[in-house]
N, C-alpha and C. Protein backbone atom coordinates (compact mmCIF):
# COMPACT_ATOMS: atom_id res chain seq x y z
N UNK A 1 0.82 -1.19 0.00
CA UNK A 1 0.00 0.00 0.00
C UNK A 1 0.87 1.27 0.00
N UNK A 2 1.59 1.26 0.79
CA UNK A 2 3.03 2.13 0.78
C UNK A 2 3.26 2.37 -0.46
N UNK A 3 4.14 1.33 -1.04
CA UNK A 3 4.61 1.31 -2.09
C UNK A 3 3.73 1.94 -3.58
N UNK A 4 2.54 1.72 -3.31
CA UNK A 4 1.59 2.35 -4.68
C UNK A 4 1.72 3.66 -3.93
N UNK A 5 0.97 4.06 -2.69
CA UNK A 5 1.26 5.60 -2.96
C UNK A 5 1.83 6.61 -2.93
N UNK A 6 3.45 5.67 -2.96
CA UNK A 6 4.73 6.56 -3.43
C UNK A 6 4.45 6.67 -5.22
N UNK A 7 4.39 5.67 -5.61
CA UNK A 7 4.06 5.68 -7.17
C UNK A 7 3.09 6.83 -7.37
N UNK A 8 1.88 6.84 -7.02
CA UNK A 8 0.90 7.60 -7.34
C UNK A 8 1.34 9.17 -7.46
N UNK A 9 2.02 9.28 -6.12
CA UNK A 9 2.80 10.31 -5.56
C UNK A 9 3.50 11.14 -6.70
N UNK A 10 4.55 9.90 -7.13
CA UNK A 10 5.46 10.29 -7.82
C UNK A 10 5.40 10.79 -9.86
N UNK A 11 4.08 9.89 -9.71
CA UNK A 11 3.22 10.22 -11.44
C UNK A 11 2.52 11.50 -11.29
N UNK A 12 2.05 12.24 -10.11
CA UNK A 12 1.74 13.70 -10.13
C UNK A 12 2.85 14.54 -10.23
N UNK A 13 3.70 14.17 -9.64
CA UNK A 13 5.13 15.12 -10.09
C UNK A 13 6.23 15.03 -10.53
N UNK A 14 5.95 14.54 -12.03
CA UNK A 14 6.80 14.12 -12.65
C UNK A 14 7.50 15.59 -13.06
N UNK A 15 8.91 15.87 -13.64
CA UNK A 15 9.73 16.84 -13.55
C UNK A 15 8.78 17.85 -14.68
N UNK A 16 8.88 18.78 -14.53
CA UNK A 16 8.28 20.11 -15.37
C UNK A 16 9.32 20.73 -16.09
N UNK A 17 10.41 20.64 -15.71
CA UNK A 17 11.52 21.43 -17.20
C UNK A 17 12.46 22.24 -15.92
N UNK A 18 12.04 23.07 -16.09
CA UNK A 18 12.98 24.28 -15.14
C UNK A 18 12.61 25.02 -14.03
N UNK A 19 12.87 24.88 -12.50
CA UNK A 19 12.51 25.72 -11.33
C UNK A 19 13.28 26.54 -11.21
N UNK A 20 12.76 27.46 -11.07
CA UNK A 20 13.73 28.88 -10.38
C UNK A 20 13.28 29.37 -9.00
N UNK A 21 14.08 29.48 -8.12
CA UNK A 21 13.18 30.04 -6.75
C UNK A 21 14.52 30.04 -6.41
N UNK A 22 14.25 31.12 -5.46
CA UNK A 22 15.67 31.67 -4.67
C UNK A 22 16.68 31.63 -4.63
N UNK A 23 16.89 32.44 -5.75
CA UNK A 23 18.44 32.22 -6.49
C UNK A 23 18.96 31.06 -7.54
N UNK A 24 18.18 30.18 -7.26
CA UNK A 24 18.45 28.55 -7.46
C UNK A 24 17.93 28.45 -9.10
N UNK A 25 18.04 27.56 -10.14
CA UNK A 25 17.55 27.35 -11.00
C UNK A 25 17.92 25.60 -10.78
N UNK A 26 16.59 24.98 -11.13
CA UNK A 26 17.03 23.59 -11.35
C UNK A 26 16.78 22.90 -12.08
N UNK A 27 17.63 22.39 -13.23
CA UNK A 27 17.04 21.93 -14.67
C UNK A 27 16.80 20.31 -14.21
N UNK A 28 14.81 19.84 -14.86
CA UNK A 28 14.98 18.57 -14.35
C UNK A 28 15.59 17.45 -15.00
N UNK A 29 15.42 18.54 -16.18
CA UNK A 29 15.61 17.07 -17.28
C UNK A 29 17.17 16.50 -17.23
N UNK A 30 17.77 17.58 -16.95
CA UNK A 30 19.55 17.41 -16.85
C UNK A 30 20.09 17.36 -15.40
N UNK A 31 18.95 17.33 -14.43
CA UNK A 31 18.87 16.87 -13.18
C UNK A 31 20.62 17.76 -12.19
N UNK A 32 20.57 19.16 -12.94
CA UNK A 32 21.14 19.89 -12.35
C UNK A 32 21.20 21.39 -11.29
N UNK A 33 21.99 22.10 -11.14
CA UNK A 33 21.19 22.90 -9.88
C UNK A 33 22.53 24.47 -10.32
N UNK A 34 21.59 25.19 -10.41
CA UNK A 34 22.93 26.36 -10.88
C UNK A 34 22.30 27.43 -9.58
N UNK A 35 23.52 27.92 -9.55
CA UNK A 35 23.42 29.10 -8.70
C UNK A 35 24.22 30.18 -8.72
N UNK A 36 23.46 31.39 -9.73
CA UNK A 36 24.50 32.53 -10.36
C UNK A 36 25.27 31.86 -11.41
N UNK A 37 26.62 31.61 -11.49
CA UNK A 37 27.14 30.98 -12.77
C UNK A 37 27.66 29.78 -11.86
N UNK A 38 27.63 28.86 -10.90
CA UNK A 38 28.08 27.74 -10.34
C UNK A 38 26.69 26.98 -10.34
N UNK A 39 27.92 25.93 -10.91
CA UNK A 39 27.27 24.36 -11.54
C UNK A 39 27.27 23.60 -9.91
N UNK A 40 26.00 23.39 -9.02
CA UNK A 40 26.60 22.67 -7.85
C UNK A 40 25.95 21.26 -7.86
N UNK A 41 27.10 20.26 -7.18
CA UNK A 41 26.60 19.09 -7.94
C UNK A 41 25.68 18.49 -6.92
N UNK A 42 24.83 17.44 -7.04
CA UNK A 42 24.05 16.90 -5.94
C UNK A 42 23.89 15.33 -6.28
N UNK A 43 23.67 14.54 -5.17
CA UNK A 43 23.30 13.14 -5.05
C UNK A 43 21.98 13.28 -5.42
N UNK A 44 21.25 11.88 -5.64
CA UNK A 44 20.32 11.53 -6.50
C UNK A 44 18.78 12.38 -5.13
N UNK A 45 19.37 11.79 -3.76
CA UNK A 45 18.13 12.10 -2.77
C UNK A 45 18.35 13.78 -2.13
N UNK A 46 19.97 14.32 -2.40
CA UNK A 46 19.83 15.70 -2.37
C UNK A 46 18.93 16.87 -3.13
N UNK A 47 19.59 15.95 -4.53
CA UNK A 47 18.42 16.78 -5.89
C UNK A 47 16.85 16.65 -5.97
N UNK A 48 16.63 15.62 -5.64
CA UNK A 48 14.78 15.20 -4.79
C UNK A 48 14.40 15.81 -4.02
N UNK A 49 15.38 15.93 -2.76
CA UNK A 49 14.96 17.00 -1.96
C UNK A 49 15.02 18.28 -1.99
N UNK A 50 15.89 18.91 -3.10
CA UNK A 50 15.70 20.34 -3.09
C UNK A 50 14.52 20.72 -3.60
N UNK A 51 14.59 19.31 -5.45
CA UNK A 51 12.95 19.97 -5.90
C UNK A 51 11.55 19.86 -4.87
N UNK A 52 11.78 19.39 -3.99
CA UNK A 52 10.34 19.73 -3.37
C UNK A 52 10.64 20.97 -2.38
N UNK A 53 11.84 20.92 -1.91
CA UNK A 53 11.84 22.49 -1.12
C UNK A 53 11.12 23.08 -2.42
N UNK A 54 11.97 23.56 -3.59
CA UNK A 54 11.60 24.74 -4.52
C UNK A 54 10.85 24.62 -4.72
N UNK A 55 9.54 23.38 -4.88
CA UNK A 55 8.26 23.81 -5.10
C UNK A 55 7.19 23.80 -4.55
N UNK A 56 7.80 23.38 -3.13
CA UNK A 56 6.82 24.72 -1.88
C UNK A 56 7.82 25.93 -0.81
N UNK A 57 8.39 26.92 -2.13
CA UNK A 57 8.86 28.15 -0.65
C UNK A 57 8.14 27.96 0.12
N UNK A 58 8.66 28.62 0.63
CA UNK A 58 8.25 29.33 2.44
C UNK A 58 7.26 28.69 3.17
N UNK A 59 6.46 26.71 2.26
CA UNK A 59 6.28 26.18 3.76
C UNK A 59 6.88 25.52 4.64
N UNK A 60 6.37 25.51 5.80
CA UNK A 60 7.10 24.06 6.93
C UNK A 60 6.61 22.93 6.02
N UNK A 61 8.00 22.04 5.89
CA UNK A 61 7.87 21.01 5.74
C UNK A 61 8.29 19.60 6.81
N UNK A 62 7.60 18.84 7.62
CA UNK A 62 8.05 17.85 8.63
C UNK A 62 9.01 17.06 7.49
N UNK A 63 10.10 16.82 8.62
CA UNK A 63 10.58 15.00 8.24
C UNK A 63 9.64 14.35 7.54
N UNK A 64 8.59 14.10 8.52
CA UNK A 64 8.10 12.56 8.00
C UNK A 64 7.57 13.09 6.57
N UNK A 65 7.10 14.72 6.20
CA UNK A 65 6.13 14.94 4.88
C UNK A 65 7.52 14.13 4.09
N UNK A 66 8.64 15.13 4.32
CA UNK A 66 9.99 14.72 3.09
C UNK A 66 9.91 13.53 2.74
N UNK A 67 9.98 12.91 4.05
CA UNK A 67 10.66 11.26 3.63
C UNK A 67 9.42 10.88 2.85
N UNK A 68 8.23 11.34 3.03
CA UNK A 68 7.21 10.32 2.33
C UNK A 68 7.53 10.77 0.48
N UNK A 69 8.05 11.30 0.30
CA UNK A 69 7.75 12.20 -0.81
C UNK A 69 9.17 11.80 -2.01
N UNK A 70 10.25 11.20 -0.16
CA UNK A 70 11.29 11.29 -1.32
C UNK A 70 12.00 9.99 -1.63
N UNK A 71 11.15 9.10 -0.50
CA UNK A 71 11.59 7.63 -0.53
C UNK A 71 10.39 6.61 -1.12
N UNK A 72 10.86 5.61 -1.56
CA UNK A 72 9.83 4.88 -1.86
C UNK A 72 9.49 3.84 -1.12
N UNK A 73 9.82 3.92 -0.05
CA UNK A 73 9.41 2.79 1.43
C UNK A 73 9.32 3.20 2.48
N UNK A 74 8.97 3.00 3.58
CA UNK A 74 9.12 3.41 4.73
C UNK A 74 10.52 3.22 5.72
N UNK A 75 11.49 2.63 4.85
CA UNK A 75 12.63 2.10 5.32
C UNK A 75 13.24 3.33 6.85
N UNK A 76 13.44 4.54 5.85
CA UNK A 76 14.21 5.63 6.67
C UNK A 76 13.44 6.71 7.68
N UNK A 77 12.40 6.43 7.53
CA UNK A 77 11.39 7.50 8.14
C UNK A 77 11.52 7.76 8.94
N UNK A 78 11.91 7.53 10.27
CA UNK A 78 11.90 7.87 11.33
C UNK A 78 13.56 8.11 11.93
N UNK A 79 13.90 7.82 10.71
CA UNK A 79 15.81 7.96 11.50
C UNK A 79 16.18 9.31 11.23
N UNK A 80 17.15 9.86 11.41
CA UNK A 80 17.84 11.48 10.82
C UNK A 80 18.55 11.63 9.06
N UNK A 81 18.07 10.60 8.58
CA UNK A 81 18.51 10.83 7.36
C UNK A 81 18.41 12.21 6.63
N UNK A 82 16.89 12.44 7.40
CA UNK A 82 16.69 13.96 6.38
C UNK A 82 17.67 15.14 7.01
N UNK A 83 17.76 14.76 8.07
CA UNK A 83 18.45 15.98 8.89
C UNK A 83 19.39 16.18 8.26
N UNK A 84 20.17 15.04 7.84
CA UNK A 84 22.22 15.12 7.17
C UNK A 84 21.64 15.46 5.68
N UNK A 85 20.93 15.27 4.79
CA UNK A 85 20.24 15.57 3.74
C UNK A 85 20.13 17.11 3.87
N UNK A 86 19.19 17.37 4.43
CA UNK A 86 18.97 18.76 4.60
C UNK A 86 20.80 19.75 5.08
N UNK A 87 21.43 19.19 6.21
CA UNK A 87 22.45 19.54 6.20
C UNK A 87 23.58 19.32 4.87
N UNK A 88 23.61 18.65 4.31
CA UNK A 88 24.35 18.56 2.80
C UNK A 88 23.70 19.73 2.17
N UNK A 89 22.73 19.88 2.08
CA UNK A 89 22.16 21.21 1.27
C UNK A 89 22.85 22.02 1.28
N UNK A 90 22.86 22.47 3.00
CA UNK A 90 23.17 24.13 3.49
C UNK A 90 24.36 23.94 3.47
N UNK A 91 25.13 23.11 3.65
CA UNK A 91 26.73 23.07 2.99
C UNK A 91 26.97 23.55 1.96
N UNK A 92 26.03 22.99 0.64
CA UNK A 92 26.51 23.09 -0.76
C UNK A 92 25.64 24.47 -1.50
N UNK A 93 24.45 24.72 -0.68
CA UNK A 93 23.76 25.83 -0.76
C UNK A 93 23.72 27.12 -0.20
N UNK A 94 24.51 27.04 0.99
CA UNK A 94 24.01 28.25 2.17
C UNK A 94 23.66 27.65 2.93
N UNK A 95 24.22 28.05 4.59
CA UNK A 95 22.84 27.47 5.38
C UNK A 95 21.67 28.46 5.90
N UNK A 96 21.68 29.94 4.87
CA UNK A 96 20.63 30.66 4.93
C UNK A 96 19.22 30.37 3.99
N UNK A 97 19.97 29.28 2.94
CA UNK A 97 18.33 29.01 2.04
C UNK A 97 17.55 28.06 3.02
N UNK A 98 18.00 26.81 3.67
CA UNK A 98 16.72 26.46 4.73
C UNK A 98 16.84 26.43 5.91
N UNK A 99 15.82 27.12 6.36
CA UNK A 99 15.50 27.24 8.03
C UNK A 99 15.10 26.38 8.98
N UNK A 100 15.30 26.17 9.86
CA UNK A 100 14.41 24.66 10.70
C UNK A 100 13.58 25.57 11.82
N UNK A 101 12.26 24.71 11.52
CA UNK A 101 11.05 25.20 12.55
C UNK A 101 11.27 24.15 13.60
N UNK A 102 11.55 24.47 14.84
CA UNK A 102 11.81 23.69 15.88
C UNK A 102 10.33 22.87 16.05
N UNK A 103 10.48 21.95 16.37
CA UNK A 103 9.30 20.88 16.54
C UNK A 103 8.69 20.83 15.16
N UNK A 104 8.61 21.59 14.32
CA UNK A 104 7.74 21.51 13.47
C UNK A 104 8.22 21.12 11.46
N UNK A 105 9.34 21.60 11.50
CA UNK A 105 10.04 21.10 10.70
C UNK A 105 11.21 21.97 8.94
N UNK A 106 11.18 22.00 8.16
CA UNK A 106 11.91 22.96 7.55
C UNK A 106 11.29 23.89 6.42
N UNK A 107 11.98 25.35 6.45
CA UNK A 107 11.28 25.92 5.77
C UNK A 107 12.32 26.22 4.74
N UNK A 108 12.26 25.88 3.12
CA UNK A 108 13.13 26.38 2.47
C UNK A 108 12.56 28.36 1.70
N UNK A 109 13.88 28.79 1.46
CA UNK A 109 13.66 30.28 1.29
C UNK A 109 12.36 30.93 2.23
N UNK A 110 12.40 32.38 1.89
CA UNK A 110 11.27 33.21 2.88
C UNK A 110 10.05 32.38 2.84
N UNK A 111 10.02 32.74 3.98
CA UNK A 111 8.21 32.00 4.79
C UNK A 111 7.44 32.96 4.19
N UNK A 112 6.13 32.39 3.81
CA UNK A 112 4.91 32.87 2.93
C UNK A 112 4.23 33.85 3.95
């Protein structure tokens, strides 16, 4: 059951071409991430997770929403994977593009 409604999940958002949001441009089809004139490179579950930061700015997003969104099992859900994920970001991004809502979870670029 899991497993279909990661699928389902994942046939609504299949890649759209090009995001731009906060500074960031991210081409899907070439599954890359520019910022100003730097090419920055990303792992397969870094680049997953940015496109869903970029295509909800400024909401809280929980752990558990990410992991559902970016895994296709329940394998990691409850461990800190997203945390070092999210921390790889702000390494390779800034750690001013995402914010952490204490208890509640992360907000990439300005809050709405």
């Amino acid at each position: 059951c899991a497993r279909l409604g990661a699928l389902i999940r994942r046939a609504h958002s299949q890649p759209t071409g090009v995001v731009t949001t906060g500074g960031l441009t991210l081409d899907e089809a070439r599954q890359s991430v520019v910022s100003g004139d730097r090419t920055i490179a990303l792992s397969g579950i870094e680049f997953r997770l940015l496109r869903y930061f970029m295509l909800h700015p400024g909401q809280v997003l929980s752990k558990a929403h990410l992991a559902e969104h970016i895994y296709d099992n329940d394998s990691d859900r409850d461990s800190n994977v997203i945390e070092v994920y999210v921390n790889h970001l702000r390494n390779k991004l800034g750690a001013a593009c995402i914010t952490t809502r204490r208890g509640q979870g992360y907000v990439f670029g300005a809050p709405r």
